[in-house]
C-alpha atoms as a PDB file:
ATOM      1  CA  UNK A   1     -20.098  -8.531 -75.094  1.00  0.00           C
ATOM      2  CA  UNK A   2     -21.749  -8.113 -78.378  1.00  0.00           C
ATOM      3  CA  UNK A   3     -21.047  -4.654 -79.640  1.00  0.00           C
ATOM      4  CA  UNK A   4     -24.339  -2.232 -79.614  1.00  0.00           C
ATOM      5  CA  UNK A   5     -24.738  -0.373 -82.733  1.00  0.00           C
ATOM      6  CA  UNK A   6     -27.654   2.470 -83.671  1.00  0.00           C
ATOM      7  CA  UNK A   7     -28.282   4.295 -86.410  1.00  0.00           C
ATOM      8  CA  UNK A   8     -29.660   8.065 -84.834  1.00  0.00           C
ATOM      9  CA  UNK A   9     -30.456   9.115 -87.819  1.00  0.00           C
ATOM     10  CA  UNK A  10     -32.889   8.502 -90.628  1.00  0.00           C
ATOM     11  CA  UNK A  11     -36.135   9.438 -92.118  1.00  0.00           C
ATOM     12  CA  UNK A  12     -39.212   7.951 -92.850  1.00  0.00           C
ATOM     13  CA  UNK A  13     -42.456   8.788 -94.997  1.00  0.00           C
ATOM     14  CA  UNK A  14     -43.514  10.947 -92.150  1.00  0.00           C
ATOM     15  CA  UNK A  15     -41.187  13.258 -93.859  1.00  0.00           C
ATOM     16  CA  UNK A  16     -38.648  12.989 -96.779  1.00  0.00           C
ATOM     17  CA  UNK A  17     -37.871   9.030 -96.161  1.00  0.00           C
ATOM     18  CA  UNK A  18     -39.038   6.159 -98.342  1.00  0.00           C
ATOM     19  CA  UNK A  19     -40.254   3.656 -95.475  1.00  0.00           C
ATOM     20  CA  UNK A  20     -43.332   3.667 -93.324  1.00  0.00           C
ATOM     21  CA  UNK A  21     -41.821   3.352 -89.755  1.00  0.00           C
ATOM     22  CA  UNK A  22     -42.695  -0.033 -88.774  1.00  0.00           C
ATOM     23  CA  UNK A  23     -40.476  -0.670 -92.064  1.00  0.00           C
ATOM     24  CA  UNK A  24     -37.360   1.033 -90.974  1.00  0.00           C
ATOM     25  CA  UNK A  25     -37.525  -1.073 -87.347  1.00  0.00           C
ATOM     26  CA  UNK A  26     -37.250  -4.285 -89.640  1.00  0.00           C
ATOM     27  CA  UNK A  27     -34.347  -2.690 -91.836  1.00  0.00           C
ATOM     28  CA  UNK A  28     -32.776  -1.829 -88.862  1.00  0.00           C
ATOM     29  CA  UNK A  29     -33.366  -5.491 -87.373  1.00  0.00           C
ATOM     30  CA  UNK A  30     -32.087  -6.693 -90.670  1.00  0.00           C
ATOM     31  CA  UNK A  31     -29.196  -4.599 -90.736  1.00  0.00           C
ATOM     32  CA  UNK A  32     -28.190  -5.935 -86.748  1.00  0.00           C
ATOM     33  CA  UNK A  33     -28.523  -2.664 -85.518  1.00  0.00           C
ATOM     34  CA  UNK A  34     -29.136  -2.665 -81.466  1.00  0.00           C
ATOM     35  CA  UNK A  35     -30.850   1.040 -81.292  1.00  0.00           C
ATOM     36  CA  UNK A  36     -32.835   3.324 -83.927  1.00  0.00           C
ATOM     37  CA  UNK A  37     -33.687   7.160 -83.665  1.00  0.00           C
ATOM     38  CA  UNK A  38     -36.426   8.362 -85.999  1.00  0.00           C
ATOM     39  CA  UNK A  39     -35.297  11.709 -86.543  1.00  0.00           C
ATOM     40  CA  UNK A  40     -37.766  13.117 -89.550  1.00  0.00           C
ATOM     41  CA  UNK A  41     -37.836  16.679 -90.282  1.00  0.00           C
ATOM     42  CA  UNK A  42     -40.032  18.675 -87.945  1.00  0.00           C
ATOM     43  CA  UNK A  43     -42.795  15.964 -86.989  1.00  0.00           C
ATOM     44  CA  UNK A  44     -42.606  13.132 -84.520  1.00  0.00           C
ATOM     45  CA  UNK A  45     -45.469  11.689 -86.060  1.00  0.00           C
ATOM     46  CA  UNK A  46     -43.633   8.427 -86.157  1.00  0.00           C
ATOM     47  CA  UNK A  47     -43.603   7.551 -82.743  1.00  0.00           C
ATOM     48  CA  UNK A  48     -47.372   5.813 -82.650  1.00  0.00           C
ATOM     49  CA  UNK A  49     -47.870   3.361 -79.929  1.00  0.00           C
ATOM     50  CA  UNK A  50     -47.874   0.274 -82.350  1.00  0.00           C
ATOM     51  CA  UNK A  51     -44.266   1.368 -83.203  1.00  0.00           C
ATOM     52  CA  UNK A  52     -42.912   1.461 -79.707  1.00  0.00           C
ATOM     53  CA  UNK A  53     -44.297  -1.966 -79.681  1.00  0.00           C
ATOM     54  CA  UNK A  54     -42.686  -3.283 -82.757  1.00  0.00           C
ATOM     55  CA  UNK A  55     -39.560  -1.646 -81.546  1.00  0.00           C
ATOM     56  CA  UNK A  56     -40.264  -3.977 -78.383  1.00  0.00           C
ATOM     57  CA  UNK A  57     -41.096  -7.292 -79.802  1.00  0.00           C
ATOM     58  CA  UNK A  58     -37.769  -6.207 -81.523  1.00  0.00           C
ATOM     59  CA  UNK A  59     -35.923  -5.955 -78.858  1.00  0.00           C
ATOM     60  CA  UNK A  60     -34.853  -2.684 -80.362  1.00  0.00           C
ATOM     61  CA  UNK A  61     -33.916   0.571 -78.403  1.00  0.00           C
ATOM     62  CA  UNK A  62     -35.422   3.694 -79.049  1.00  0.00           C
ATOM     63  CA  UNK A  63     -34.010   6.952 -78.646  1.00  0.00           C
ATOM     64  CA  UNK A  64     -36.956   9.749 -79.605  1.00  0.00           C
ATOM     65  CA  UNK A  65     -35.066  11.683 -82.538  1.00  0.00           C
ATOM     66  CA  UNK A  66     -36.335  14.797 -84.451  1.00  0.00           C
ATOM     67  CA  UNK A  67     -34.306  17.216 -87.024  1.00  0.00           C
ATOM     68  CA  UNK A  68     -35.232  20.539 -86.480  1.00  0.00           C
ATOM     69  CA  UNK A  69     -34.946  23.042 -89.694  1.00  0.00           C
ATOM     70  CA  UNK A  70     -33.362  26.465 -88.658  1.00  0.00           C
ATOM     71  CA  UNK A  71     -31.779  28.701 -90.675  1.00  0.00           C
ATOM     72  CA  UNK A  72     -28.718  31.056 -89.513  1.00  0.00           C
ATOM     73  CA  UNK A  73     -27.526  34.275 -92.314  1.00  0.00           C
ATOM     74  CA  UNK A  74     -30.212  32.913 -94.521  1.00  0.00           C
ATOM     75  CA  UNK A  75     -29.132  29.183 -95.353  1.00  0.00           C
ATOM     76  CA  UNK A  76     -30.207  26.324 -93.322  1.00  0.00           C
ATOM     77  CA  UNK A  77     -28.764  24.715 -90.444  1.00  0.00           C
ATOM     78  CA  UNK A  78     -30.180  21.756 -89.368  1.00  0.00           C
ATOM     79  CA  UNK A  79     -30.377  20.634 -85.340  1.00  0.00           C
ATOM     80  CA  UNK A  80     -31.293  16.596 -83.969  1.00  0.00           C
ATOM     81  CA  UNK A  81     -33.868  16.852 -80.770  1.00  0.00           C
ATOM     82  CA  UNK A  82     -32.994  13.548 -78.513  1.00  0.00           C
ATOM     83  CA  UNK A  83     -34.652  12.171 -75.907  1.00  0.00           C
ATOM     84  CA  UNK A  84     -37.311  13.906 -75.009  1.00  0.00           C
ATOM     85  CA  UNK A  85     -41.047  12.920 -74.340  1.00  0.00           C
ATOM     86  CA  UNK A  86     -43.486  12.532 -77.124  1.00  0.00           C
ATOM     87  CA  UNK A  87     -46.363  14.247 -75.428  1.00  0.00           C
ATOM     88  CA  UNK A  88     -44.531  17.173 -74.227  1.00  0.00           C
ATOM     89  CA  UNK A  89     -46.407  20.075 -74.754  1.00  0.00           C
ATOM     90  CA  UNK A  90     -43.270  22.363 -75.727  1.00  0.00           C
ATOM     91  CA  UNK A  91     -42.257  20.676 -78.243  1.00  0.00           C
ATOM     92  CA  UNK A  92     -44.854  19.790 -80.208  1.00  0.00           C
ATOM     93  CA  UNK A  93     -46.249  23.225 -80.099  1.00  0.00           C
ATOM     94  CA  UNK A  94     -42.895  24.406 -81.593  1.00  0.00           C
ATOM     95  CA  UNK A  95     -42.960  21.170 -84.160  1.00  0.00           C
ATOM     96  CA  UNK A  96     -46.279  22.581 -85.377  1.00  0.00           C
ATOM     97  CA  UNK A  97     -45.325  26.429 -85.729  1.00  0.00           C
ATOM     98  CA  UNK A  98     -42.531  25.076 -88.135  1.00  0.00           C
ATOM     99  CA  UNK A  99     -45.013  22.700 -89.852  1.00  0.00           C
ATOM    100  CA  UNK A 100     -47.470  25.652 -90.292  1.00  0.00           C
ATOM    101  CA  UNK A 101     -45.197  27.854 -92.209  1.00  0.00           C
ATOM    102  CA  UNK A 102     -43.866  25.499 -94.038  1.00  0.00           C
ATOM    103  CA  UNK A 103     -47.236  24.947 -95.346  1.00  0.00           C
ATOM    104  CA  UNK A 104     -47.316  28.937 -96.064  1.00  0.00           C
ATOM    105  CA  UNK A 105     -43.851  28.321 -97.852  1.00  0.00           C
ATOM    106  CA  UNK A 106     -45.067  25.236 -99.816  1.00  0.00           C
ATOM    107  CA  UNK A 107     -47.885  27.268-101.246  1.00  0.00           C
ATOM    108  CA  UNK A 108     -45.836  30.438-102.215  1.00  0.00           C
ATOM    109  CA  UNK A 109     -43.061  27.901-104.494  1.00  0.00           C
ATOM    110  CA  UNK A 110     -46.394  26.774-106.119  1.00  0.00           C
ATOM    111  CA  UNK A 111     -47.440  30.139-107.028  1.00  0.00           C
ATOM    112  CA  UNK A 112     -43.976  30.402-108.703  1.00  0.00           C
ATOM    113  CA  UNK A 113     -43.804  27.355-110.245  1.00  0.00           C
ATOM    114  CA  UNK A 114     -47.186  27.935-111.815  1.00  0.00           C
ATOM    115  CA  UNK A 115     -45.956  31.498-113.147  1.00  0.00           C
ATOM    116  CA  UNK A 116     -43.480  29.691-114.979  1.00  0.00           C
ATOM    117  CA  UNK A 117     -46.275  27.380-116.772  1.00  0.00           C
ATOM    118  CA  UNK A 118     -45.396  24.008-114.259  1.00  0.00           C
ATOM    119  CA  UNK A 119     -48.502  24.044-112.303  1.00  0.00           C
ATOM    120  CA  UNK A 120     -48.964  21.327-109.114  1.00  0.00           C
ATOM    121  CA  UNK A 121     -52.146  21.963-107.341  1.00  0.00           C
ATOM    122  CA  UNK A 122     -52.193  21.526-103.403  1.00  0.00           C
ATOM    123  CA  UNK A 123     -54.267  19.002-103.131  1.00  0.00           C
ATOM    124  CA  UNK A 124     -51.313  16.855-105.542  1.00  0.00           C
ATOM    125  CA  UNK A 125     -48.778  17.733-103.042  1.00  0.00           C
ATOM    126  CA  UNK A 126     -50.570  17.388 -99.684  1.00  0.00           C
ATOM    127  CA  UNK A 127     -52.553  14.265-100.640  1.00  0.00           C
ATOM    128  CA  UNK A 128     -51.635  10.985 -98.512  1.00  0.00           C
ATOM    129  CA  UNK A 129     -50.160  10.487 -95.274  1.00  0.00           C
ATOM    130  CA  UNK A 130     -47.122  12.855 -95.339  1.00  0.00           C
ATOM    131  CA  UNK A 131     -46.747  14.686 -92.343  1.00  0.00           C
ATOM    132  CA  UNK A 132     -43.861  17.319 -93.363  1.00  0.00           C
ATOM    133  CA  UNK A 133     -43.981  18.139 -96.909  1.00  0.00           C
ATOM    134  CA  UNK A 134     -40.823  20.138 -98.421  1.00  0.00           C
ATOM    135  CA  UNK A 135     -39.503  20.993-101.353  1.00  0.00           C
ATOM    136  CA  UNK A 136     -38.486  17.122-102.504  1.00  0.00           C
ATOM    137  CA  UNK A 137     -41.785  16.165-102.684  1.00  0.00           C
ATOM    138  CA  UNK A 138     -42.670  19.155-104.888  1.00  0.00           C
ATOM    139  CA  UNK A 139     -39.285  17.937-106.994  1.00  0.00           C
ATOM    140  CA  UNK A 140     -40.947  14.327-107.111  1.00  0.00           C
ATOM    141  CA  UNK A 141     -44.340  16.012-108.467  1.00  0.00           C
ATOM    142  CA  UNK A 142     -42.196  17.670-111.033  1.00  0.00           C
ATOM    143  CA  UNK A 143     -40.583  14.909-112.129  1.00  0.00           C
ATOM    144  CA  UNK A 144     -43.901  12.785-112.429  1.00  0.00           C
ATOM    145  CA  UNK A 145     -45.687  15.453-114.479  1.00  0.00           C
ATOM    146  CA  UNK A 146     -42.857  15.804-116.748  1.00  0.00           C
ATOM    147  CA  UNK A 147     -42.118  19.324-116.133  1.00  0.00           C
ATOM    148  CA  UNK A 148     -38.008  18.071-115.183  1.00  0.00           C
ATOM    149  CA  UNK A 149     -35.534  15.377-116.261  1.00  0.00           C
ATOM    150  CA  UNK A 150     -34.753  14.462-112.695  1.00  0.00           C
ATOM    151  CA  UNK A 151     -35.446  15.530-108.863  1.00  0.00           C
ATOM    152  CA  UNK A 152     -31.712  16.773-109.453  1.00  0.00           C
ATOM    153  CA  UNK A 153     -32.465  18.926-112.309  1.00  0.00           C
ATOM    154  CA  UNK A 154     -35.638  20.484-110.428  1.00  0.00           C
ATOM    155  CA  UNK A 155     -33.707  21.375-107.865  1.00  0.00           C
ATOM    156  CA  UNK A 156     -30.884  22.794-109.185  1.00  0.00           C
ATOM    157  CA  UNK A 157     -33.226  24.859-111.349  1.00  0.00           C
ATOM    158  CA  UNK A 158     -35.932  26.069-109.166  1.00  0.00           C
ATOM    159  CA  UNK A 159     -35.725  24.522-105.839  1.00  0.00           C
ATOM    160  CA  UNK A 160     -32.423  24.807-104.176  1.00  0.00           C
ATOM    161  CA  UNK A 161     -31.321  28.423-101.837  1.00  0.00           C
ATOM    162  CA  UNK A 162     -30.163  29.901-105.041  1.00  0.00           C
ATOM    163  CA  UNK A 163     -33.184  28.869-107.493  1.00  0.00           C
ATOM    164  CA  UNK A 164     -35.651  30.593-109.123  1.00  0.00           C
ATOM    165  CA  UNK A 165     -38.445  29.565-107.391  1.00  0.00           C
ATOM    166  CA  UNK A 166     -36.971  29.405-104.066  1.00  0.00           C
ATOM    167  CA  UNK A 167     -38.684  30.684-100.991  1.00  0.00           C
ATOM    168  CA  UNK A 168     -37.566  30.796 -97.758  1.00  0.00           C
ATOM    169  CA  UNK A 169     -38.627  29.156 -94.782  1.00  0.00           C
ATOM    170  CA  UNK A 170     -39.519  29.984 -90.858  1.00  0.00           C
ATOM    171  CA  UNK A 171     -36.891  32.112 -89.822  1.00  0.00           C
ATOM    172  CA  UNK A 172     -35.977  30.142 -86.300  1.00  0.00           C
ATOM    173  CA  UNK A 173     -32.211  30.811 -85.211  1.00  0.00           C
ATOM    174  CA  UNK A 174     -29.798  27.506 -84.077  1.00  0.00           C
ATOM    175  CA  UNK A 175     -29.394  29.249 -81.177  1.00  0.00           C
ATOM    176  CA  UNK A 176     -32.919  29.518 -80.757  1.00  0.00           C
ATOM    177  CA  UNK A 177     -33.803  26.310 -81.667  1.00  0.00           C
ATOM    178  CA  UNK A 178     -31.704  24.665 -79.437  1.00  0.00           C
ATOM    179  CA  UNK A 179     -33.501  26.749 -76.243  1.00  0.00           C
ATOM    180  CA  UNK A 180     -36.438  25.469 -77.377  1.00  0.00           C
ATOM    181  CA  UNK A 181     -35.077  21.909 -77.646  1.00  0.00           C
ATOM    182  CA  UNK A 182     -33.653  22.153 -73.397  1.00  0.00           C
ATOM    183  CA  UNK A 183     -37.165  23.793 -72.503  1.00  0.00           C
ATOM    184  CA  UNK A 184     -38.511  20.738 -73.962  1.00  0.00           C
ATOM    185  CA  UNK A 185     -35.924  18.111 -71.900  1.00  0.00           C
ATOM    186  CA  UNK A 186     -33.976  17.132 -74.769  1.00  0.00           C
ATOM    187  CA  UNK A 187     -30.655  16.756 -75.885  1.00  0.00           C
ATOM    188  CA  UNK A 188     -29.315  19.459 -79.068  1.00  0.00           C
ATOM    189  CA  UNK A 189     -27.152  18.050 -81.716  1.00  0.00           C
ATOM    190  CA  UNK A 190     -25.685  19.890 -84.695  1.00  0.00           C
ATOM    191  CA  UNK A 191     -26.703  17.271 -87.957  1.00  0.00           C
ATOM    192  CA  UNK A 192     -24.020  17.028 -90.157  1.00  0.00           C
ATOM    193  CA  UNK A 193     -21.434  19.683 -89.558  1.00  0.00           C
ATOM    194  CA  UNK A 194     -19.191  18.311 -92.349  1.00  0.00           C
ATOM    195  CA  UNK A 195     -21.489  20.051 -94.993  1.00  0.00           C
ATOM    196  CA  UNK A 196     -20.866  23.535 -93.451  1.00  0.00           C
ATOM    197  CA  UNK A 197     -17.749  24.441 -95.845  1.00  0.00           C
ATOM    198  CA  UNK A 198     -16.890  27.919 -94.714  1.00  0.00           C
ATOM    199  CA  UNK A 199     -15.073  28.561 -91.823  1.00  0.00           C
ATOM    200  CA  UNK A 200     -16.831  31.550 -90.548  1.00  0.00           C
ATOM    201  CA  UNK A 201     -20.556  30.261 -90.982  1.00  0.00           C
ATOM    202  CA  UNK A 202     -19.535  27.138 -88.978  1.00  0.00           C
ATOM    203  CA  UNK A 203     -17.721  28.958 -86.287  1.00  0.00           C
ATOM    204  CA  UNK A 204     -20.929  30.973 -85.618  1.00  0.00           C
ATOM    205  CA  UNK A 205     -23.251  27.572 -85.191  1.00  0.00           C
ATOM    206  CA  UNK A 206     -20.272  26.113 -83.435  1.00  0.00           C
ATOM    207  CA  UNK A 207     -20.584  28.662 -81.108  1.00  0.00           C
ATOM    208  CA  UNK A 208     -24.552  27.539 -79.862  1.00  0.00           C
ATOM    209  CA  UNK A 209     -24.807  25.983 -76.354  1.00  0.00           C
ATOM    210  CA  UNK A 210     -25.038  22.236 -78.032  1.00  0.00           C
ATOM    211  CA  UNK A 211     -25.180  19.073 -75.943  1.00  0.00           C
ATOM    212  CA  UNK A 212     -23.449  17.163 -79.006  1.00  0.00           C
ATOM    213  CA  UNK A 213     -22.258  16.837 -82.391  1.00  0.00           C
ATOM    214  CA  UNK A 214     -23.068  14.163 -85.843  1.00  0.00           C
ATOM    215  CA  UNK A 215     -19.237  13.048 -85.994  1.00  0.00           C
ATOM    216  CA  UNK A 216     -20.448   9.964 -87.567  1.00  0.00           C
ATOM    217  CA  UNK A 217     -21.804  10.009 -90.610  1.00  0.00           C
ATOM    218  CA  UNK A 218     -23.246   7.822 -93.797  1.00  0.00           C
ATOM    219  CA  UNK A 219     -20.271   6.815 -95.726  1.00  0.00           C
ATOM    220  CA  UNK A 220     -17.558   9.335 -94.109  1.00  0.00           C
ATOM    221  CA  UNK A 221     -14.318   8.102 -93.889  1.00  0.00           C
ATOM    222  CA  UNK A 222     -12.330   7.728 -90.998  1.00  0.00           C
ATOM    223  CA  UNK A 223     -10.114  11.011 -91.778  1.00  0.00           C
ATOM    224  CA  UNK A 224     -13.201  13.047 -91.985  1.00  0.00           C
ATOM    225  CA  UNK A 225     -15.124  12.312 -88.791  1.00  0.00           C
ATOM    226  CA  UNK A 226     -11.586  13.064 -86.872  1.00  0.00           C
ATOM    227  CA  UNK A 227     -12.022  16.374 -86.306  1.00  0.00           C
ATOM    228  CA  UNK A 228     -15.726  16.191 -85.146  1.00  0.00           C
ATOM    229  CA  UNK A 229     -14.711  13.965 -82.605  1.00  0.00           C
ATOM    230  CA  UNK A 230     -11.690  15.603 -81.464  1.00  0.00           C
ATOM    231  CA  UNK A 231     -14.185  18.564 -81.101  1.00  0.00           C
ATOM    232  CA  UNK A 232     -16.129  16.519 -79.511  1.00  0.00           C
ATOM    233  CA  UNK A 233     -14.025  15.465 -76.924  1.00  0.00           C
ATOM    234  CA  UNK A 234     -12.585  18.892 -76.261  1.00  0.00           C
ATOM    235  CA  UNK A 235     -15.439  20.579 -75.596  1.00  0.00           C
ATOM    236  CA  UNK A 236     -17.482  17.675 -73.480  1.00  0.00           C
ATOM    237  CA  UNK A 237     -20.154  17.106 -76.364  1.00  0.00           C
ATOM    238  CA  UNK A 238     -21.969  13.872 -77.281  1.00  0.00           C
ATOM    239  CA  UNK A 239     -20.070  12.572 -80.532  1.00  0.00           C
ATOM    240  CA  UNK A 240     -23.386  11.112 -82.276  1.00  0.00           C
ATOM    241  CA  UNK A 241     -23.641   8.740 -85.644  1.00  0.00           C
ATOM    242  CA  UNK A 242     -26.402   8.149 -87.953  1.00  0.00           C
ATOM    243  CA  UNK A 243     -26.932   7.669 -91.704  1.00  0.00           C
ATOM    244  CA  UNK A 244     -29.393   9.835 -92.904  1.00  0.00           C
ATOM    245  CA  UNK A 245     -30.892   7.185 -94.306  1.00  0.00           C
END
């Protein structure tokens, strides 16, 4: 048998990614992947009718994806949402609390930025298509008007947890958020647990009711996706792989 391959997780320009959906179906086509989950951050705005189609006339599985933004002793943990149904009532209605404060959040970095003579009006940063805007798309704004050297610059200056002009987001626990992922029918999935460094932080998310775990991940090596999966395996969770592409 041919061997199936997926990629469950990657972005597109619904959120933080560079492709339009439709183009990250071909990628994945061109890349002789088998399966593709969408998983942008806190929209499922991706899953339109005419890309189910593509993804048919691709002959390319699709597993509904989502990553969820939560946030656990004040820095950010972030969950995947499989499987469930695009209309579901549930989850969308939770998908657009999140979107709405991060809209409150957007505006309040502004207001800092601006204090600090590096103004971006709104309508800059929520013009277009976009369907979750974060802080990379204000670090792309700053970059284009000159205000920064590089996205990495902005952020290590003003936009990352310790920055300046940091602000912090909705307040939803992981615990939390994964209830509201099973009341919705889906699967829960800790993203990346490889970038949780200390011990004590990760034993607390380790300790939510998840149905899996990312052991898989963009260029890991062998040695470090080992432990995920022997976690994995010992406690019955889904080992899950995806690129964050």
């Amino acid at each position: 048998m041919d061997e199936f391959r997926a990629d469950l997780h990657c972005h597109s320009k619904c959120s933080d990614g560079t492709d339009f959906p439709l183009e990250l179906l071909q990628k994945a086509k061109a890349a002789e992947l088998s399966g593709l989950s969408v998983t942008d951050h806190d929209t499922i705005a991706a899953y339109t009718p005419e890309f189910f189609e593509e993804a048919k006339k691709l002959s390319m599985a699709i597993l509904t994806g989502v990553e969820i933004s939560s946030e656990l002793n004040s820095l950010p943990v972030h969950i995947l949402a499989y499987g469930f149904d695009v209309k579901n009532s549930l989850l969308n209605a939770f998908l657009e609390e999140i979107r709405s404060r991060r809209v409150t959040r957007n505006r309040a970095i502004l207001k800092r930025l601006a204090a600090l003579k590096m103004p971006i009006s709104e309508e800059e940063l929520f013009a277009g298509s976009l369907q979750t805007i974060g802080r990379s798309h204000i670090a792309q704004l700053m970059l284009k008007k000159g205000y920064v050297a590089s996205i990495r610059v902005a952020f290590q200056r003003y936009l990352n947890d310790t920055a300046c002009c940091y602000v912090p987001g909705f307040k939803v626990t992981p615990q939390e958020t994964v209830d509201r992922i099973h009341q919705s029918g889906a699967k829960a999935v800790l993203a990346h647990p490889h970038l949780y460094k200390k011990s004590s932080f990760l034993k607390k998310i380790l300790a939510c009711s998840f149905d899996g775990i990312e052991c898989y991940y963009a260029n890991l090596a062998f040695v470090q996706e080992r432990p995920w999966l022997e976690l994995a395996a010992a406690r019955g969770w889904i080992a899950t792989g995806g690129s964050d592409y």
